[in-house]
PDB file of N, CA and C in Angstrom:
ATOM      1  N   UNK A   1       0.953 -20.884 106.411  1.00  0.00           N
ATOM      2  CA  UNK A   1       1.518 -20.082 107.470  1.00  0.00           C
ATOM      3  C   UNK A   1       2.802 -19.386 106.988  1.00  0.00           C
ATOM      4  N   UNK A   2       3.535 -20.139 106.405  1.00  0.00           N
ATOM      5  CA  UNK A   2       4.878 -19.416 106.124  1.00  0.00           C
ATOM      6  C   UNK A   2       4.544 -18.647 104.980  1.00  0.00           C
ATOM      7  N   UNK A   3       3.657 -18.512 103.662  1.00  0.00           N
ATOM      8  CA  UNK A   3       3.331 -17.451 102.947  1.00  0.00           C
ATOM      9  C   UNK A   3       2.872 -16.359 103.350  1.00  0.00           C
ATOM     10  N   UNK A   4       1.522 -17.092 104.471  1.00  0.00           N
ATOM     11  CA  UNK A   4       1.431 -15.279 105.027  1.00  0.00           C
ATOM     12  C   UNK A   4       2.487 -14.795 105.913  1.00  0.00           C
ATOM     13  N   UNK A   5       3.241 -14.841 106.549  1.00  0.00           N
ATOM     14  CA  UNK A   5       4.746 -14.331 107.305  1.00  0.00           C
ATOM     15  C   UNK A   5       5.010 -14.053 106.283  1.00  0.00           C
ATOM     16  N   UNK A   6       4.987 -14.216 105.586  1.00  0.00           N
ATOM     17  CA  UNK A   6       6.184 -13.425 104.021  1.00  0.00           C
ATOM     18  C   UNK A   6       4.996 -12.077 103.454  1.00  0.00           C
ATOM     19  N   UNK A   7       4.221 -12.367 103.345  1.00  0.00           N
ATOM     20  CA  UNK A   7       2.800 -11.756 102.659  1.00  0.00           C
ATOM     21  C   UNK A   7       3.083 -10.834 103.442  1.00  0.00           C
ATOM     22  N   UNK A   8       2.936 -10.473 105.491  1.00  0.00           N
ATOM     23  CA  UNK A   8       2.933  -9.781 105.810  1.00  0.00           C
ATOM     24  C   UNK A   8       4.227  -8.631 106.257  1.00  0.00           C
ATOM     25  N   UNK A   9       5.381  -9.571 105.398  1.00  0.00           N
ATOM     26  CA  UNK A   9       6.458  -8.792 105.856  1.00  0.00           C
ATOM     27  C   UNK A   9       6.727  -8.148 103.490  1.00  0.00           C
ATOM     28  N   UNK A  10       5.832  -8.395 103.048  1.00  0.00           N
ATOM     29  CA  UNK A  10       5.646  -7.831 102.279  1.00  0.00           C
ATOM     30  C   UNK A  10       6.839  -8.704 100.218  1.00  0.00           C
ATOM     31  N   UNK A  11       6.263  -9.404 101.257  1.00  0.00           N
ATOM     32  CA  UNK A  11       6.766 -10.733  99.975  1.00  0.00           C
ATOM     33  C   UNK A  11       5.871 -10.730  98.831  1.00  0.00           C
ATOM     34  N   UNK A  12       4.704 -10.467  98.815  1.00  0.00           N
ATOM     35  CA  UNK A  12       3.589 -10.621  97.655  1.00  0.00           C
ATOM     36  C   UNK A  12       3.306  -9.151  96.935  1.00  0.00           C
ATOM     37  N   UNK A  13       4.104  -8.120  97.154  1.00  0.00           N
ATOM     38  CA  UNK A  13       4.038  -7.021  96.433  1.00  0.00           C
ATOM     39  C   UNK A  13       4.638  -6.934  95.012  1.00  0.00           C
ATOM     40  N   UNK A  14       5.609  -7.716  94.522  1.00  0.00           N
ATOM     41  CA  UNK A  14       6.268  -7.827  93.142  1.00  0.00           C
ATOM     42  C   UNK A  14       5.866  -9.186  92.817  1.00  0.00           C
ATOM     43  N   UNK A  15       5.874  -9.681  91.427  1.00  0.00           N
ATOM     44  CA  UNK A  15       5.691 -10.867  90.930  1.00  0.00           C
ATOM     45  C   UNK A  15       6.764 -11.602  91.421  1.00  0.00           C
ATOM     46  N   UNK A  16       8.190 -11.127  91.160  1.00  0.00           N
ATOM     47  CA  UNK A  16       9.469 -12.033  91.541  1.00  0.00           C
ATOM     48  C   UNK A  16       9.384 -12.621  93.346  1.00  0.00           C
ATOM     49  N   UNK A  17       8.993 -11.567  94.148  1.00  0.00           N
ATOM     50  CA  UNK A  17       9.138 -12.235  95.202  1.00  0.00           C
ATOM     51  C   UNK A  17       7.413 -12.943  95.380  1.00  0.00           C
ATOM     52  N   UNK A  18       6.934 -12.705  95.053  1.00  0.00           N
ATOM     53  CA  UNK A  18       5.616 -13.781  95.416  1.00  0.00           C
ATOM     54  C   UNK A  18       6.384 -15.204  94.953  1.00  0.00           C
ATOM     55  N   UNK A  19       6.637 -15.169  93.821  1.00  0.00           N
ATOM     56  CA  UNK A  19       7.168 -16.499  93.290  1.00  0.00           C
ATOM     57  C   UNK A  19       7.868 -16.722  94.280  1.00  0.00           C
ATOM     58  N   UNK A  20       9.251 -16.557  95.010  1.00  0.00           N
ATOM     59  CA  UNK A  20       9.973 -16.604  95.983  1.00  0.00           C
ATOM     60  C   UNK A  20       9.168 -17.064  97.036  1.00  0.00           C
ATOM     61  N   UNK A  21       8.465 -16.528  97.701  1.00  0.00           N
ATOM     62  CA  UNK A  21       7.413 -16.682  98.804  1.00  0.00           C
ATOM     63  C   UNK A  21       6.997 -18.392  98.628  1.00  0.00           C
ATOM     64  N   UNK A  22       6.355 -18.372  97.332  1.00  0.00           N
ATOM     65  CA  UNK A  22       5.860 -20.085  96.852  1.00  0.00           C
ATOM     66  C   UNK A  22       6.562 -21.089  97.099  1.00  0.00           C
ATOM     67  N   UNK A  23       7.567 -20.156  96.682  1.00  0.00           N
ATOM     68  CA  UNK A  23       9.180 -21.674  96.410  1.00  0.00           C
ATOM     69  C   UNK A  23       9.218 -22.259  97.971  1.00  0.00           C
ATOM     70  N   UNK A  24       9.536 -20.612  98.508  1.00  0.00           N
ATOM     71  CA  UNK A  24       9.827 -21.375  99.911  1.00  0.00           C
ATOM     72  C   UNK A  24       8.833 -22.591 100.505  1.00  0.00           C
ATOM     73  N   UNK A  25       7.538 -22.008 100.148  1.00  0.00           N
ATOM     74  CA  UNK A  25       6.849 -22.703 100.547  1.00  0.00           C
ATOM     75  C   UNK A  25       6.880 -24.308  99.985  1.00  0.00           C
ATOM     76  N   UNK A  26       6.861 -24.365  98.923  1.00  0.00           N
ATOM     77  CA  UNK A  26       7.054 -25.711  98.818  1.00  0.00           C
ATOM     78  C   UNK A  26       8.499 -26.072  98.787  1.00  0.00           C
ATOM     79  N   UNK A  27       9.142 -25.677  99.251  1.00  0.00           N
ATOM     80  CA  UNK A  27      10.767 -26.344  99.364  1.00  0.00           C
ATOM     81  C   UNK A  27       9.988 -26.523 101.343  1.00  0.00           C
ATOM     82  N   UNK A  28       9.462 -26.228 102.045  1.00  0.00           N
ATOM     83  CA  UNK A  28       9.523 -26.391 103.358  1.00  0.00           C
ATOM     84  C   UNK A  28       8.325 -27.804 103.258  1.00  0.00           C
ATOM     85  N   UNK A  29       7.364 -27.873 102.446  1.00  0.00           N
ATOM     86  CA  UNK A  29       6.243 -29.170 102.033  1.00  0.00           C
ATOM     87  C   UNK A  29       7.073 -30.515 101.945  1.00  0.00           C
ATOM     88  N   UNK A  30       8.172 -30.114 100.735  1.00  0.00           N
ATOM     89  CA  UNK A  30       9.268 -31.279 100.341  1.00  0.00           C
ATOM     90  C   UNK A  30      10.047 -31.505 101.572  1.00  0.00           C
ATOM     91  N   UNK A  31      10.672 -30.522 102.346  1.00  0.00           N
ATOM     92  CA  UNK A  31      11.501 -31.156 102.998  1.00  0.00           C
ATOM     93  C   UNK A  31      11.199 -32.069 104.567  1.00  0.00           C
ATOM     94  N   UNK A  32       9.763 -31.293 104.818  1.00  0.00           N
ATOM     95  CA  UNK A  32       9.416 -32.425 106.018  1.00  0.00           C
ATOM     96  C   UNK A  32       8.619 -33.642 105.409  1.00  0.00           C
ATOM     97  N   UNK A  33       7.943 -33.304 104.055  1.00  0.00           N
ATOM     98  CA  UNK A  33       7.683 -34.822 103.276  1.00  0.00           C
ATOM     99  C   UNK A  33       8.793 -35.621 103.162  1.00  0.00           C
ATOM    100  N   UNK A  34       9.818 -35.534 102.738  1.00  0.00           N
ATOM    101  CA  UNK A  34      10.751 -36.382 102.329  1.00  0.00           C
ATOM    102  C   UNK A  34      11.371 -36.873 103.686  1.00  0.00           C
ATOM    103  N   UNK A  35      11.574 -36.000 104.622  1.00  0.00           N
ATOM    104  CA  UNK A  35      11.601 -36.717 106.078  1.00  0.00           C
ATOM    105  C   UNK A  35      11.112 -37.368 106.611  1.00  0.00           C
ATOM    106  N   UNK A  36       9.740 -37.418 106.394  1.00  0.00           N
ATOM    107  CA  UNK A  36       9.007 -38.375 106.664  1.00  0.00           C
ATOM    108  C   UNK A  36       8.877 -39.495 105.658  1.00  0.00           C
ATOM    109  N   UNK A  37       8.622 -39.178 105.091  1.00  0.00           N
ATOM    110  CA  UNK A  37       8.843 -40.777 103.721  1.00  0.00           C
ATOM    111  C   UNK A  37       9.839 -40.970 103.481  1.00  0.00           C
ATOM    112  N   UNK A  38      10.932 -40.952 104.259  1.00  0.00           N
ATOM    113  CA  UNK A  38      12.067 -41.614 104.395  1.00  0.00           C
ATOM    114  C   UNK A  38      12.062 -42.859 105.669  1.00  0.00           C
ATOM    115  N   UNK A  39      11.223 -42.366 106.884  1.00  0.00           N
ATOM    116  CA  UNK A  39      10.776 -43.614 107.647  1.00  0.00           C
ATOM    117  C   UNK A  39      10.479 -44.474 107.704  1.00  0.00           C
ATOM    118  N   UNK A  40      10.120 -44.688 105.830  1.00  0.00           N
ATOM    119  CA  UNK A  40       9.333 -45.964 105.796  1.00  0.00           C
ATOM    120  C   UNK A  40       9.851 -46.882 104.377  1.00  0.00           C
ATOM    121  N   UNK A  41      10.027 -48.199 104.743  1.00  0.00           N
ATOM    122  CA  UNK A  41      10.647 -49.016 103.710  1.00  0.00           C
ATOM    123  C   UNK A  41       9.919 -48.871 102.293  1.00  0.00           C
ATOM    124  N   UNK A  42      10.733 -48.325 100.913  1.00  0.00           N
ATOM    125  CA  UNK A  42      10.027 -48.120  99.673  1.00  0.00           C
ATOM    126  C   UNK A  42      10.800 -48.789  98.747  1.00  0.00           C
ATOM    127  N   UNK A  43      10.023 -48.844  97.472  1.00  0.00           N
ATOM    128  CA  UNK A  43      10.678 -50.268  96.775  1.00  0.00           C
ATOM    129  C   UNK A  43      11.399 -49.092  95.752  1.00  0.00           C
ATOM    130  N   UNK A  44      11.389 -47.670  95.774  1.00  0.00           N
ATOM    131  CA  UNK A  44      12.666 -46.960  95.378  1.00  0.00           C
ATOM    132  C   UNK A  44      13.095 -45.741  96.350  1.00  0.00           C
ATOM    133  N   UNK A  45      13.648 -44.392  95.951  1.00  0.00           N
ATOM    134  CA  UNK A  45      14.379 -43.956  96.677  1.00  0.00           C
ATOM    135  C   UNK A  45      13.363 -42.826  96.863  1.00  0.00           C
ATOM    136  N   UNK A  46      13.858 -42.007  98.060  1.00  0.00           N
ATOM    137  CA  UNK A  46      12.599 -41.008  98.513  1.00  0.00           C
ATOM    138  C   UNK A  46      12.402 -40.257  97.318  1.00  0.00           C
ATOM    139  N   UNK A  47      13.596 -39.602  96.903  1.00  0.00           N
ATOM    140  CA  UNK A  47      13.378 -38.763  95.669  1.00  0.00           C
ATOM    141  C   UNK A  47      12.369 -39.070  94.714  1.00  0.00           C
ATOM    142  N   UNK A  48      12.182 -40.361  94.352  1.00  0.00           N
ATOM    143  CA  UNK A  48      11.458 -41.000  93.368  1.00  0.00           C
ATOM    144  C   UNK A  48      10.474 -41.205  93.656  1.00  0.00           C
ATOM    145  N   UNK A  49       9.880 -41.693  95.080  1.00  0.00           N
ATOM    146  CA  UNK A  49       8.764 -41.794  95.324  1.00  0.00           C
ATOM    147  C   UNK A  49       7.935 -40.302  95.976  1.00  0.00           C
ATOM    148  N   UNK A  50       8.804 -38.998  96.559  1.00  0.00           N
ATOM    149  CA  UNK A  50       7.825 -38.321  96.950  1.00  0.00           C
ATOM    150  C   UNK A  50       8.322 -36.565  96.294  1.00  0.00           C
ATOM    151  N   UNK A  51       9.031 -36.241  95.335  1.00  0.00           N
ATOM    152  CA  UNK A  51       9.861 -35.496  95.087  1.00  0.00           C
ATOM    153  C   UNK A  51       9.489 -35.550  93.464  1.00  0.00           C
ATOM    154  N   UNK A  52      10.535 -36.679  92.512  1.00  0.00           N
ATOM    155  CA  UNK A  52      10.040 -36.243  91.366  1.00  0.00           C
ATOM    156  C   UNK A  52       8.762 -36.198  90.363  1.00  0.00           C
ATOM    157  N   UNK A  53       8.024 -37.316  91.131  1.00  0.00           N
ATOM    158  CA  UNK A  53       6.441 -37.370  90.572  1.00  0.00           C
ATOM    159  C   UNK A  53       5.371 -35.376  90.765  1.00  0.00           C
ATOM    160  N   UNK A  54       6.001 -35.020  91.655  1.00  0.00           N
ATOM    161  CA  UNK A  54       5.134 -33.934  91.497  1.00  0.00           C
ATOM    162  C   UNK A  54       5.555 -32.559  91.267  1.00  0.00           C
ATOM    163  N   UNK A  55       6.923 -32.546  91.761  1.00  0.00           N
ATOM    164  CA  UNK A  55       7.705 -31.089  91.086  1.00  0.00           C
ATOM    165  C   UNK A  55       6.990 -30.441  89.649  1.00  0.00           C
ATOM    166  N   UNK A  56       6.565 -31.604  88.935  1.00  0.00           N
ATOM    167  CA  UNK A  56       6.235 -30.212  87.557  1.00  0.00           C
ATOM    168  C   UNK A  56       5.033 -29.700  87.944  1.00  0.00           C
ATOM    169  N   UNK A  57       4.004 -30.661  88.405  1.00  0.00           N
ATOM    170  CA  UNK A  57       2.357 -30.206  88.991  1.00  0.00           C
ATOM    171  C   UNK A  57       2.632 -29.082  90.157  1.00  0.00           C
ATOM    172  N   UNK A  58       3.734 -28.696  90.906  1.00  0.00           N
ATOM    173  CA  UNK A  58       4.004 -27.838  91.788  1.00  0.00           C
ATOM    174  C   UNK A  58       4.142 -26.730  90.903  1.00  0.00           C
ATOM    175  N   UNK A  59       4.906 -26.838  90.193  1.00  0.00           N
ATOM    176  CA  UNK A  59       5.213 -25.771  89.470  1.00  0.00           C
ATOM    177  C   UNK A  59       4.499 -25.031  88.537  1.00  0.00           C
ATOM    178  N   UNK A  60       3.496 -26.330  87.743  1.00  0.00           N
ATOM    179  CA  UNK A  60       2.651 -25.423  87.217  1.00  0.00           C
ATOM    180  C   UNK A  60       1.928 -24.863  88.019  1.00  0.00           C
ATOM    181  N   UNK A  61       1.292 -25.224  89.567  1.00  0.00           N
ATOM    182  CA  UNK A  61       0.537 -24.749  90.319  1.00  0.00           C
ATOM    183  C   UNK A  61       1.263 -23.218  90.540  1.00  0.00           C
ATOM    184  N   UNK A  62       2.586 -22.780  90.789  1.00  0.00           N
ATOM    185  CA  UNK A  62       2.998 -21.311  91.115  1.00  0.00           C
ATOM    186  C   UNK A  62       2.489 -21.081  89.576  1.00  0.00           C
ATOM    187  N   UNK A  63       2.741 -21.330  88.783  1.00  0.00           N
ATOM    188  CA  UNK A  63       2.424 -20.838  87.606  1.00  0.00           C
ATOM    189  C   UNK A  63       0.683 -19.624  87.419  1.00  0.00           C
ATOM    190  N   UNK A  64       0.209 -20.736  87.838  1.00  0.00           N
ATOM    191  CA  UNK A  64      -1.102 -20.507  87.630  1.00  0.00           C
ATOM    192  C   UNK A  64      -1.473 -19.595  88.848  1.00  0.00           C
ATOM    193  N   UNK A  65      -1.116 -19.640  89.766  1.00  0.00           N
ATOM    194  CA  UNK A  65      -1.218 -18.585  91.130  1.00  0.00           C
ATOM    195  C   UNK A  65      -0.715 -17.534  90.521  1.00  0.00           C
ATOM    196  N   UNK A  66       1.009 -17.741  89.677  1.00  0.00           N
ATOM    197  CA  UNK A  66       1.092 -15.914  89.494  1.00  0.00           C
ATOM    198  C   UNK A  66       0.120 -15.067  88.305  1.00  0.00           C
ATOM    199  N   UNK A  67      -0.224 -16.079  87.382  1.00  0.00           N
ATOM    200  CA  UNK A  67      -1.375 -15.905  86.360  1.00  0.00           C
ATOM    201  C   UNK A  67      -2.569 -15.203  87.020  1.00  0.00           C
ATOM    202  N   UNK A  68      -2.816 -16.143  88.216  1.00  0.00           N
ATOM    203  CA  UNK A  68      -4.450 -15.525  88.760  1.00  0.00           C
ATOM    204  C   UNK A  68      -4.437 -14.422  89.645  1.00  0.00           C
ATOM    205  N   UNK A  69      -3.209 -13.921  90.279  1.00  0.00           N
ATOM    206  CA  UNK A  69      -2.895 -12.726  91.405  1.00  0.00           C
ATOM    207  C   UNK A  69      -3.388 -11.144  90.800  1.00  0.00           C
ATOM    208  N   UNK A  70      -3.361 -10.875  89.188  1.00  0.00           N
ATOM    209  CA  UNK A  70      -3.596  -9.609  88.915  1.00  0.00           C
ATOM    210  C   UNK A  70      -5.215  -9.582  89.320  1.00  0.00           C
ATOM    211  N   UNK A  71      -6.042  -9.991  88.793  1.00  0.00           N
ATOM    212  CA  UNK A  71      -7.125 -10.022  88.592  1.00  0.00           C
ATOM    213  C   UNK A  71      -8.135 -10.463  89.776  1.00  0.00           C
ATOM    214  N   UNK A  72      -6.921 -11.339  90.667  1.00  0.00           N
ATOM    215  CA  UNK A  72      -7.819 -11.669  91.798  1.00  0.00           C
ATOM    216  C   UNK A  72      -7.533 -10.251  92.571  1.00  0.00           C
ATOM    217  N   UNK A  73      -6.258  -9.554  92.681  1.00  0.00           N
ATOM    218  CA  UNK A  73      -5.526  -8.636  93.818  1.00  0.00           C
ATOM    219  C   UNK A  73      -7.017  -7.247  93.298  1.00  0.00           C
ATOM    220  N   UNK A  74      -6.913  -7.099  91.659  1.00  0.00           N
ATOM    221  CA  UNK A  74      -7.943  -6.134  91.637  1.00  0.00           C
ATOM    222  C   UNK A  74      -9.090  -6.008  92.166  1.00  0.00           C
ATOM    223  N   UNK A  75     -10.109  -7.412  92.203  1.00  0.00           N
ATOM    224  CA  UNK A  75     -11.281  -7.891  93.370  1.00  0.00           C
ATOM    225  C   UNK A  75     -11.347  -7.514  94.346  1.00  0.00           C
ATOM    226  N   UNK A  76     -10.619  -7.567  95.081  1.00  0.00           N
ATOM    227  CA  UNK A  76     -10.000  -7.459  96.549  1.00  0.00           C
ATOM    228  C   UNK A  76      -9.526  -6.146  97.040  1.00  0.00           C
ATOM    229  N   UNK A  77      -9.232  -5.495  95.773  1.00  0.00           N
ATOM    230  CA  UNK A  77      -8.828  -3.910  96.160  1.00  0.00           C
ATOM    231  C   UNK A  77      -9.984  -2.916  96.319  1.00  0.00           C
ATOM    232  N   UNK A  78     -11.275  -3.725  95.101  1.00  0.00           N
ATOM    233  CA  UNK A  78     -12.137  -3.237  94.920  1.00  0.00           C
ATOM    234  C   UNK A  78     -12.891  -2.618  96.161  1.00  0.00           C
TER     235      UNK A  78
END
C-alpha cells in the first residue's frame, strides 16, 4: 500500500527514488515488527531477534527489484 501511494504520486519514475519508495517501505515493516516483538519476552534484544537477522536479505531484495524494473517496466509498456 504505501509503495503504490508513492508509485502513484510518482516515486517509481527514477531509479533513486524507487529505491527511496522501498526503504520506506521496509523501514514502516521494521517499525511495526519491532513493536510488536517487543511485547513479548525474548532471550535477546528486539534488534537481534527481528531487525539484524534480515536487513542484508532486505536489501538484497531492493537490490534485485531495482535490477528487474528495466526489463519488467519494458513488458508492461509493451
Amino acid at each position: 500500500m504505501i509503495v503504490g501511494a508513492l508509485a502513484e504520486r510518482g516515486w517509481t519514475r527514477t531509479v533513486p527514488r524507487a529505491v527511496a519508495a522501498m526503504l520506506v517501505r521496509e523501514l514502516a515493516i521494521y517499525v511495526f515488527g519491532l513493536i510488536w516483538l517487543a511485547r513479548f519476552p525474548l532471550p535477546v534484544g528486539v534488534l537481534e531477534a527481528g531487525f539484524y537477522p534480515f536487513i542484508v536479505g532486505d536489501l538484497y531484495k531492493i537490490a534485485l527489484a531495482v535490477a528487474a524494473r528495466p526489463p519488467i517496466t519494458r513488458l508492461v509498456t509493451r
